[in-house]
PDB file of N, CA and C in Angstrom:
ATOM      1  N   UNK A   1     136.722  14.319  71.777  1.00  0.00           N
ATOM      2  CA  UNK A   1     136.277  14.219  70.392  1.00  0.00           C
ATOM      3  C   UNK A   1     137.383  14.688  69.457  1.00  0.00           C
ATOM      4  N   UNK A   2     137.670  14.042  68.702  1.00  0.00           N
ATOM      5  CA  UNK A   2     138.448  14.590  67.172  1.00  0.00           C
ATOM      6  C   UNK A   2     138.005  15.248  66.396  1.00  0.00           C
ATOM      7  N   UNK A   3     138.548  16.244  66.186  1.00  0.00           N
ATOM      8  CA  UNK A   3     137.978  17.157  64.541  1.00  0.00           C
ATOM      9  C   UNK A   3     136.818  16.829  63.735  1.00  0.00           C
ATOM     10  N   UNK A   4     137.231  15.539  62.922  1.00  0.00           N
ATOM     11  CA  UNK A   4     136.243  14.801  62.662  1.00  0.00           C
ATOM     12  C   UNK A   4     134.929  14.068  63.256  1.00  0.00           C
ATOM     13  N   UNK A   5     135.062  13.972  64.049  1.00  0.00           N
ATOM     14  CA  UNK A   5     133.742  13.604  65.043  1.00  0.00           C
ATOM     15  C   UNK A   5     133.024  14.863  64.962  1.00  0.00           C
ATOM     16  N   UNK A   6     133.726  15.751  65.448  1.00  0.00           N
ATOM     17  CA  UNK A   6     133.092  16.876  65.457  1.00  0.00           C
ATOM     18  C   UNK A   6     132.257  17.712  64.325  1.00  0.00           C
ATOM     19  N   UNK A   7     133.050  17.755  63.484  1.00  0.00           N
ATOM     20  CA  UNK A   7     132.543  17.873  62.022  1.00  0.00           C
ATOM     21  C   UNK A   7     131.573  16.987  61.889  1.00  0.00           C
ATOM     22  N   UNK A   8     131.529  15.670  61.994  1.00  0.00           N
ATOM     23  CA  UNK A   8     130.524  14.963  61.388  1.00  0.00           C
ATOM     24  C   UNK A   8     128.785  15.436  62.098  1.00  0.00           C
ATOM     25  N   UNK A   9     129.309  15.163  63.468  1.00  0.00           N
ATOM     26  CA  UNK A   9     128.026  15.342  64.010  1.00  0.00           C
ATOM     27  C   UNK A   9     126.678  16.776  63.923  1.00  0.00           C
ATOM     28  N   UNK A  10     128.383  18.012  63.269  1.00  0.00           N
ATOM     29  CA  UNK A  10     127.366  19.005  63.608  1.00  0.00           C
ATOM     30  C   UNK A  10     127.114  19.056  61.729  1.00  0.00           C
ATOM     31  N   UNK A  11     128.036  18.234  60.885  1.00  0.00           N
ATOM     32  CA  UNK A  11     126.465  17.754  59.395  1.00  0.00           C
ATOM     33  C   UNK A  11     125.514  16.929  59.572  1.00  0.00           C
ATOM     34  N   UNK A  12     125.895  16.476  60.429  1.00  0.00           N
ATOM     35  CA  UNK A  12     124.579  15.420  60.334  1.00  0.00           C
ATOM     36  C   UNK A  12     122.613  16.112  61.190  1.00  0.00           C
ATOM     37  N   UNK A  13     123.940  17.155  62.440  1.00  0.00           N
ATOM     38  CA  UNK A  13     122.153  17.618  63.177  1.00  0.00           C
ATOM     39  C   UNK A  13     122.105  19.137  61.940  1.00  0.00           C
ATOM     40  N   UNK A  14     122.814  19.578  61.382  1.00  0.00           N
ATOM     41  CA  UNK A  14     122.931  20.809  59.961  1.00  0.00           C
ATOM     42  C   UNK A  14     121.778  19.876  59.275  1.00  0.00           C
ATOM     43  N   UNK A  15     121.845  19.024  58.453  1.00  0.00           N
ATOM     44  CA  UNK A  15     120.625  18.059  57.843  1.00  0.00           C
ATOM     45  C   UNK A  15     119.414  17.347  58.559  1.00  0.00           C
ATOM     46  N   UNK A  16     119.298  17.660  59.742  1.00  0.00           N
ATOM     47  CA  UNK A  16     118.146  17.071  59.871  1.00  0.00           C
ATOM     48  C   UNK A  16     116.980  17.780  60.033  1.00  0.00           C
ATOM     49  N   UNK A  17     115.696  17.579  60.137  1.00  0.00           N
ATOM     50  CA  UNK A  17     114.560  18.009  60.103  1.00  0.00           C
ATOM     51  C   UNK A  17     114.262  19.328  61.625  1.00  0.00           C
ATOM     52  N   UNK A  18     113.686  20.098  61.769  1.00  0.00           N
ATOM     53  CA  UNK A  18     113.377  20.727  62.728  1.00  0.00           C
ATOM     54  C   UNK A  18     112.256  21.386  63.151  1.00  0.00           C
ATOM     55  N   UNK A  19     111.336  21.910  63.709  1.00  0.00           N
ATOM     56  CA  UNK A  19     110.020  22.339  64.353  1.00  0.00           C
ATOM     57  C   UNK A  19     110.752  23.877  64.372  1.00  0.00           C
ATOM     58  N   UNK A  20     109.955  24.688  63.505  1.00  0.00           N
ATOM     59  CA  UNK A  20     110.081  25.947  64.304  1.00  0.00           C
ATOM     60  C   UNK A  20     108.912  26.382  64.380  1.00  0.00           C
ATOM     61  N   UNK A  21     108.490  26.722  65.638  1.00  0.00           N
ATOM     62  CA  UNK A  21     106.849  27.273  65.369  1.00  0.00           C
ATOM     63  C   UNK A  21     105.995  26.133  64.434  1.00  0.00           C
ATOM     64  N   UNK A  22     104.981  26.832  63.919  1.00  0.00           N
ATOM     65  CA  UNK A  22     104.185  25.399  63.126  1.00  0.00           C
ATOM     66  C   UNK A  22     104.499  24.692  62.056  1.00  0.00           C
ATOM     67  N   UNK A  23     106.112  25.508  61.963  1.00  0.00           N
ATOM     68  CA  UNK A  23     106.860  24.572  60.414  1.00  0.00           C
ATOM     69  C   UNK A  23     107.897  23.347  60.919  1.00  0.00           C
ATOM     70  N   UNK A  24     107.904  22.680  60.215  1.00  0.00           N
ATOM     71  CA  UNK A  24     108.805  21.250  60.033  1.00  0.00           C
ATOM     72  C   UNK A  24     109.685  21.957  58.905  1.00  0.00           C
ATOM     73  N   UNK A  25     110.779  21.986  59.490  1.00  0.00           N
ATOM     74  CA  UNK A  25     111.967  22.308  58.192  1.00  0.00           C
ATOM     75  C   UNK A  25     112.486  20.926  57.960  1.00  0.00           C
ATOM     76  N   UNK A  26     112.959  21.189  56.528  1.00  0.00           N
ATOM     77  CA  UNK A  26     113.524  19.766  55.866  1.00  0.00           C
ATOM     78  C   UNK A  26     115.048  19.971  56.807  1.00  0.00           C
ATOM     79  N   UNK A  27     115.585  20.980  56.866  1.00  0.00           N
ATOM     80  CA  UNK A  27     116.927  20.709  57.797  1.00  0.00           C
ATOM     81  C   UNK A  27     117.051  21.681  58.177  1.00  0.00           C
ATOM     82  N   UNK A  28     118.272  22.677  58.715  1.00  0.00           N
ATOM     83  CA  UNK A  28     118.472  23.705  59.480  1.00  0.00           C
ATOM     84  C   UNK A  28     119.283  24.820  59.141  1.00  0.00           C
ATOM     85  N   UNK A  29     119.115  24.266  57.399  1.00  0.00           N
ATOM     86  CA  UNK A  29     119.740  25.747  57.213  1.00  0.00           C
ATOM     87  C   UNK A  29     118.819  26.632  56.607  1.00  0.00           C
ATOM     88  N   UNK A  30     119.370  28.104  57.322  1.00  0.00           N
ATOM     89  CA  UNK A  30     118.585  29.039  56.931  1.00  0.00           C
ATOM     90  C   UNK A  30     119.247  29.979  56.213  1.00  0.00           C
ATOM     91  N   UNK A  31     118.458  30.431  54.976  1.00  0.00           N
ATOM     92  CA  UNK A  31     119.601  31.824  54.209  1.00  0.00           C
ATOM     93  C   UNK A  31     118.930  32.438  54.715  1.00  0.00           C
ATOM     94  N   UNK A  32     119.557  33.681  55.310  1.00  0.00           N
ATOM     95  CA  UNK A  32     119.159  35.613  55.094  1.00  0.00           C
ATOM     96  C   UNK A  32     119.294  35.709  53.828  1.00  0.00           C
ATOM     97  N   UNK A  33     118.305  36.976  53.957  1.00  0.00           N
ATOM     98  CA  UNK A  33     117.955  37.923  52.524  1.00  0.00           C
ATOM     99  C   UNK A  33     119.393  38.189  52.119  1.00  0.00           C
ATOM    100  N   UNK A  34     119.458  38.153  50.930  1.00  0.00           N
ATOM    101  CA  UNK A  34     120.833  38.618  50.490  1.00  0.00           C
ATOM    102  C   UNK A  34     120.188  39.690  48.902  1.00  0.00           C
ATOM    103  N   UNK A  35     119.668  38.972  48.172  1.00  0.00           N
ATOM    104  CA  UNK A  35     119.052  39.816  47.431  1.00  0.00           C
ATOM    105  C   UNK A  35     119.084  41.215  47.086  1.00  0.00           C
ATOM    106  N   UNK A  36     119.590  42.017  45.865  1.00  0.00           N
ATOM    107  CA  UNK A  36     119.304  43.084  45.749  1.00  0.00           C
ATOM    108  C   UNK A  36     119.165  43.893  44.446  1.00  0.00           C
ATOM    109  N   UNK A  37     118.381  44.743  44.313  1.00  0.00           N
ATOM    110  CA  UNK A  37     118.373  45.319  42.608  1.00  0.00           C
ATOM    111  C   UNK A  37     118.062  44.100  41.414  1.00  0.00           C
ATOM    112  N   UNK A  38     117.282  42.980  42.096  1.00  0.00           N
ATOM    113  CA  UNK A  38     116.718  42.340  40.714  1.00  0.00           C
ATOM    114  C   UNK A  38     115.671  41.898  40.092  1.00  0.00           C
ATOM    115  N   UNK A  39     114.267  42.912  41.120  1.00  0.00           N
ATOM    116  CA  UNK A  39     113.729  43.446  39.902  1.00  0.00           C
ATOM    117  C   UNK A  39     113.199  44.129  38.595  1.00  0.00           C
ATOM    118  N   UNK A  40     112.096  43.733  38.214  1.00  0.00           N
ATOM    119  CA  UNK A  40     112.280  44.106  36.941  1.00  0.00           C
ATOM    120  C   UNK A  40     111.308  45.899  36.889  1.00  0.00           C
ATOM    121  N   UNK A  41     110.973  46.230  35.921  1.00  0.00           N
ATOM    122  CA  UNK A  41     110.052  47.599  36.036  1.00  0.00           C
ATOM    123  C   UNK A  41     108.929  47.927  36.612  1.00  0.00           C
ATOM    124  N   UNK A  42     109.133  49.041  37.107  1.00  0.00           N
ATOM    125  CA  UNK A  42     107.882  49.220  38.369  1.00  0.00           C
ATOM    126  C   UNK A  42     107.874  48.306  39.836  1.00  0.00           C
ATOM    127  N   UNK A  43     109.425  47.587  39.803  1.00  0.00           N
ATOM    128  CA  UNK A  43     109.759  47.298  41.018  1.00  0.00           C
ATOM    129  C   UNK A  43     108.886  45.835  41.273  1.00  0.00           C
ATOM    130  N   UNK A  44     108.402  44.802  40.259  1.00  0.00           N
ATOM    131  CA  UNK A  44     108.225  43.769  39.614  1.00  0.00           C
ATOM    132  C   UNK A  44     108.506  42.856  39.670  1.00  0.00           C
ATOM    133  N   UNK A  45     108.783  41.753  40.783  1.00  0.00           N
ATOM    134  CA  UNK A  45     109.701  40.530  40.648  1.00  0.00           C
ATOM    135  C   UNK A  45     109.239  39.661  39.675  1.00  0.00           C
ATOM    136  N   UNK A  46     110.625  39.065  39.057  1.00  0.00           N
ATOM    137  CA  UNK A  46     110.881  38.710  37.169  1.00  0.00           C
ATOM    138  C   UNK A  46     111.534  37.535  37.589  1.00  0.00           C
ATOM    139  N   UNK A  47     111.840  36.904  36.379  1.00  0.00           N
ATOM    140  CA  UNK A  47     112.549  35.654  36.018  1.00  0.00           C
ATOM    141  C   UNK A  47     113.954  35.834  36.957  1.00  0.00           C
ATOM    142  N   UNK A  48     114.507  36.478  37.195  1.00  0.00           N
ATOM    143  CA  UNK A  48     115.816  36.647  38.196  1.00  0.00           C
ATOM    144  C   UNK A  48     115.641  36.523  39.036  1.00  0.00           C
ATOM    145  N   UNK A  49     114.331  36.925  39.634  1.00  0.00           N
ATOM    146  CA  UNK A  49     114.448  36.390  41.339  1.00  0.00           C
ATOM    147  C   UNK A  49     113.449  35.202  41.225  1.00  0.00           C
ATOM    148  N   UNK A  50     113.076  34.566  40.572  1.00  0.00           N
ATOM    149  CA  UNK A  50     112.390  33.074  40.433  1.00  0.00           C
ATOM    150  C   UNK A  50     113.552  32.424  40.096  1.00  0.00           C
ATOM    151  N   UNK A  51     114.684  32.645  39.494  1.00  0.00           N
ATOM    152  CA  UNK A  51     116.037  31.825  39.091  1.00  0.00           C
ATOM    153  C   UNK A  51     116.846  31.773  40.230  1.00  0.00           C
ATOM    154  N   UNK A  52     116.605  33.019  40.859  1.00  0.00           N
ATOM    155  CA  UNK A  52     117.279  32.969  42.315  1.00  0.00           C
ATOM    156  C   UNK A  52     116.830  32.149  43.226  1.00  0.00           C
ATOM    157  N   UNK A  53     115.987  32.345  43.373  1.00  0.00           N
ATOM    158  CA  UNK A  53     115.093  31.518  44.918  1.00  0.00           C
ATOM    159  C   UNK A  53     115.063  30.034  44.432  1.00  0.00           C
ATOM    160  N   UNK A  54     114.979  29.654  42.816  1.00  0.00           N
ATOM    161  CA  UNK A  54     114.778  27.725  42.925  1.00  0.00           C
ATOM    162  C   UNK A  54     116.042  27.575  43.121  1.00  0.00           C
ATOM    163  N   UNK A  55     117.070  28.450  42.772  1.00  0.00           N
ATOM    164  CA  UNK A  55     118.677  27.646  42.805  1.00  0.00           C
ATOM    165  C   UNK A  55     118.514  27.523  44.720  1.00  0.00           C
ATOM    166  N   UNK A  56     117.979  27.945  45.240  1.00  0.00           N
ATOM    167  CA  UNK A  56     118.326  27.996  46.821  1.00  0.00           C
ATOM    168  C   UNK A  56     117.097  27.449  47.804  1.00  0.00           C
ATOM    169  N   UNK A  57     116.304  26.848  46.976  1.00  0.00           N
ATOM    170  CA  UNK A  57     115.254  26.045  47.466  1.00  0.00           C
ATOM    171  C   UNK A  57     115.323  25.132  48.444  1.00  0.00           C
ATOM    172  N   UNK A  58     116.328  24.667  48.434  1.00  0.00           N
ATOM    173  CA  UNK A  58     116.815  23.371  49.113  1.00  0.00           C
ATOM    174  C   UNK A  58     117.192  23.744  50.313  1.00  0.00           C
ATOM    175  N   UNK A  59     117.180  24.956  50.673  1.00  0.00           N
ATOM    176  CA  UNK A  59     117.463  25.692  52.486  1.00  0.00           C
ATOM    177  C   UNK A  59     116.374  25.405  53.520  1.00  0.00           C
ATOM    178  N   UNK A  60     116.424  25.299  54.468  1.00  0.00           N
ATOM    179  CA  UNK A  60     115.710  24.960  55.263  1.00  0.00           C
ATOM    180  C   UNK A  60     114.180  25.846  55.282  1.00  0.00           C
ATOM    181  N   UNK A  61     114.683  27.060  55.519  1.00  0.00           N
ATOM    182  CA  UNK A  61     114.208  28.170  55.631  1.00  0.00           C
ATOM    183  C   UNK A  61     115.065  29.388  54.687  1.00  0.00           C
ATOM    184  N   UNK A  62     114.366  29.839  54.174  1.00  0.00           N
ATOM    185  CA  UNK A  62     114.588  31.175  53.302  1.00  0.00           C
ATOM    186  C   UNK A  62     113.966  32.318  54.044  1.00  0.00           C
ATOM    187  N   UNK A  63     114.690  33.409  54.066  1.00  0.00           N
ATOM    188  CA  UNK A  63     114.080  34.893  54.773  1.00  0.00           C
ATOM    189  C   UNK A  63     114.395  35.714  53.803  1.00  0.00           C
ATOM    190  N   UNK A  64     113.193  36.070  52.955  1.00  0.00           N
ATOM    191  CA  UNK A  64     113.399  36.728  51.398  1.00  0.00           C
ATOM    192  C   UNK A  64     113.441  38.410  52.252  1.00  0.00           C
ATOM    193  N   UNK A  65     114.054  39.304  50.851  1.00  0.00           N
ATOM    194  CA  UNK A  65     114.506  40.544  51.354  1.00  0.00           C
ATOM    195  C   UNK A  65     113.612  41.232  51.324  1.00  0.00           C
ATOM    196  N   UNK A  66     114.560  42.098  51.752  1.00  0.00           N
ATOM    197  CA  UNK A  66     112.985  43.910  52.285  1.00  0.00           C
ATOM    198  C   UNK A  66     112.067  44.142  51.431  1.00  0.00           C
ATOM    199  N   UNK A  67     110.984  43.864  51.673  1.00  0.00           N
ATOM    200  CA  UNK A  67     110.405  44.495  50.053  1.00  0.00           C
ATOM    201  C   UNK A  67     109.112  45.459  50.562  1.00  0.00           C
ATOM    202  N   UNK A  68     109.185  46.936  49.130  1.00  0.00           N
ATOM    203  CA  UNK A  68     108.883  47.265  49.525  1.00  0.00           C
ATOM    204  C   UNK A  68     107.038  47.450  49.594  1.00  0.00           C
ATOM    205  N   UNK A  69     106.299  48.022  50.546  1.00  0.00           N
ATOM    206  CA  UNK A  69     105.115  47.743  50.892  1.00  0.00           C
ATOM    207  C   UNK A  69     104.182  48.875  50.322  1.00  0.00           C
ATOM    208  N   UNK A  70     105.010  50.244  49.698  1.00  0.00           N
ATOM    209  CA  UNK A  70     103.893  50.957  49.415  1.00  0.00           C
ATOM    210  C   UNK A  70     105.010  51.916  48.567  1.00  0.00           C
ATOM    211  N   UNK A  71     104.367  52.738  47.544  1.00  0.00           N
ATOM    212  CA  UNK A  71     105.770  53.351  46.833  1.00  0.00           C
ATOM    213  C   UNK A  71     106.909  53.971  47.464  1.00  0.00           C
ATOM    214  N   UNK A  72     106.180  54.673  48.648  1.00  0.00           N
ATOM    215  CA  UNK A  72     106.777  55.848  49.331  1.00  0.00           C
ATOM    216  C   UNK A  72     108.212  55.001  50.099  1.00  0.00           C
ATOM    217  N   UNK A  73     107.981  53.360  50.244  1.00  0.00           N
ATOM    218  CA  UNK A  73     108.748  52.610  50.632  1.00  0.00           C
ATOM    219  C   UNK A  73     109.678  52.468  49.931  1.00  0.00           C
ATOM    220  N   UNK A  74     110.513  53.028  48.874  1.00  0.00           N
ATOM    221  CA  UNK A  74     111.396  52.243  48.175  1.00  0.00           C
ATOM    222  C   UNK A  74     112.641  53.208  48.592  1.00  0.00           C
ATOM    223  N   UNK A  75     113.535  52.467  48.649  1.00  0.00           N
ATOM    224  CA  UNK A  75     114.587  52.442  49.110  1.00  0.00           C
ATOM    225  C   UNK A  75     115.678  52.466  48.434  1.00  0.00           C
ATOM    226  N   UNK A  76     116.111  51.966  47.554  1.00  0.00           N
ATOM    227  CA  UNK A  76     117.098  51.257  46.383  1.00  0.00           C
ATOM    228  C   UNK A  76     116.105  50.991  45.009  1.00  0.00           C
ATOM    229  N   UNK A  77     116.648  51.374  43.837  1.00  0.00           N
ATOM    230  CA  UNK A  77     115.996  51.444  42.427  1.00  0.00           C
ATOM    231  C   UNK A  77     116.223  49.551  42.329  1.00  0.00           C
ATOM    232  N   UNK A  78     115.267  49.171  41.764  1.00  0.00           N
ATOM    233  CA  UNK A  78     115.288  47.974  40.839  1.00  0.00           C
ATOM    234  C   UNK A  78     114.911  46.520  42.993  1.00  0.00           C
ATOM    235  N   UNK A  79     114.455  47.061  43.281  1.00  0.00           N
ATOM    236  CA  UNK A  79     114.083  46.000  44.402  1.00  0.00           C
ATOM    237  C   UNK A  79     112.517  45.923  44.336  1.00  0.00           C
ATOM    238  N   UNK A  80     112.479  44.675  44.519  1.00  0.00           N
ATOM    239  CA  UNK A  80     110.900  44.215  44.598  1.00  0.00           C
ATOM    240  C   UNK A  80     110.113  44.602  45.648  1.00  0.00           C
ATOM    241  N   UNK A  81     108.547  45.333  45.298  1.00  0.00           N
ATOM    242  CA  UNK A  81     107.694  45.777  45.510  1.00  0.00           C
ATOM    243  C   UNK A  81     106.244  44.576  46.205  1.00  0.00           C
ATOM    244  N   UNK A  82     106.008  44.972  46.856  1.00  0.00           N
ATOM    245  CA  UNK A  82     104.300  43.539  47.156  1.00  0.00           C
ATOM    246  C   UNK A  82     103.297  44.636  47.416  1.00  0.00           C
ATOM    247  N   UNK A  83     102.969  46.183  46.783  1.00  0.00           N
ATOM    248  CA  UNK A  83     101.827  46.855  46.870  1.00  0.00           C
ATOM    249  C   UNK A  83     101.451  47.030  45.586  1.00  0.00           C
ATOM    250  N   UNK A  84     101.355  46.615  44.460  1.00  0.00           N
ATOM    251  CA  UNK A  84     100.734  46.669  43.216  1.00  0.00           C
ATOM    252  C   UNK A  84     100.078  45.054  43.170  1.00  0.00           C
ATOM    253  N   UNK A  85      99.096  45.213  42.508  1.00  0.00           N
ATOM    254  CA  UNK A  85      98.654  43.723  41.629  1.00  0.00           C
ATOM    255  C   UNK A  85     100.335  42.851  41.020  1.00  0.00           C
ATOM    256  N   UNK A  86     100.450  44.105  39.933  1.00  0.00           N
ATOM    257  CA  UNK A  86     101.839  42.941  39.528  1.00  0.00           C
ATOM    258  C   UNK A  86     102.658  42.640  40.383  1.00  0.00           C
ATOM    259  N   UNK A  87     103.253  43.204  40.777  1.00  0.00           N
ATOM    260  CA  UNK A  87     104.298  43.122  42.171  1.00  0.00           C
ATOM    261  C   UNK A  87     103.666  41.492  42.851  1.00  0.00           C
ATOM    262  N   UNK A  88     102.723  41.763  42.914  1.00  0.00           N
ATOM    263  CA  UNK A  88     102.213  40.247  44.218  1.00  0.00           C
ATOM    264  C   UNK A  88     102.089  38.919  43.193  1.00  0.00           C
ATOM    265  N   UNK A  89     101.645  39.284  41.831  1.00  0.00           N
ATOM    266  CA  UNK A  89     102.122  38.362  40.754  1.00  0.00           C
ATOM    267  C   UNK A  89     103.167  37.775  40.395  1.00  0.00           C
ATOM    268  N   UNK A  90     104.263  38.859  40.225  1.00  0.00           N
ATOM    269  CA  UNK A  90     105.304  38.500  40.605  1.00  0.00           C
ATOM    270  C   UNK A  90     106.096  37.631  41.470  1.00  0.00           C
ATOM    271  N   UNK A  91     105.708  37.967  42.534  1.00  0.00           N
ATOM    272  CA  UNK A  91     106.179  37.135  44.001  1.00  0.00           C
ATOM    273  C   UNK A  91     105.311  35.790  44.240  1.00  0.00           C
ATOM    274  N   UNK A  92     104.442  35.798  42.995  1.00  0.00           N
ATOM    275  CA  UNK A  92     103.305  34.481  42.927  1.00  0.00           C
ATOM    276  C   UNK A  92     104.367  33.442  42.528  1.00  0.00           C
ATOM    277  N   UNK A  93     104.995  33.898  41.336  1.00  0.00           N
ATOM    278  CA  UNK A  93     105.837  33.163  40.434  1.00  0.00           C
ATOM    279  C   UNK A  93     106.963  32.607  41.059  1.00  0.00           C
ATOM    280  N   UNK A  94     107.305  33.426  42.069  1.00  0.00           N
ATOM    281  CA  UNK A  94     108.675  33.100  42.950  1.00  0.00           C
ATOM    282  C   UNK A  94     108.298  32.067  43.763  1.00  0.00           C
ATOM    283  N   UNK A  95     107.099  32.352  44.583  1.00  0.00           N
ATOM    284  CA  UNK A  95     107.194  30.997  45.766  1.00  0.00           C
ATOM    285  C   UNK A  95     106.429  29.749  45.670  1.00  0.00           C
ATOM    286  N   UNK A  96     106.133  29.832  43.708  1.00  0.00           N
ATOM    287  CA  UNK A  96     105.449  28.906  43.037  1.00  0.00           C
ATOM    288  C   UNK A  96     106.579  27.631  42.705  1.00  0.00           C
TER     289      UNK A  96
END
């Protein structure tokens, strides 16, 4: 195989569809969490991480970051929270 062969084939199976468990991915790429410090008060996901996640929609699979589950959980100031009402509102908006 040539370079190019090579290259081509591994964009072409990179774009195609896949089964993981009971999901059908549109193709095979997956981001890790990269995410950090952008939410908003009281640990709140805001317009920054809804601006974040549609620019990267188009991934196969997304594995959103640590978040935390109860106050005592927080880790880093300004990261998103899923144990308040708002907090899960928040994260409504994101995977809306």
């Amino acid at each position: 195989m040539t370079p190019t062969s090579v290259h081509n084939s591994l964009t072409i199976d990179l774009l195609t569809p896949i089964k993981v468990g009971p999901y059908t991915l549109r193709n095979r790429v997956v981001m890790a969490p990269l995410t950090r410090n952008r939410a908003g008060l009281d640990s709140v996901p805001n317009d920054l991480n809804v601006w974040y996640y549609s620019q990267r929609a188009s991934a196969g699979l997304i594995i959103t970051e640590a978040t935390q589950v109860s106050p005592q959980g927080v880790g880093l100031p300004h990261t998103p929270g899923i144990h308040s009402d708002a907090q899960v509102a928040g994260w409504k908006r994101v995977t809306k």
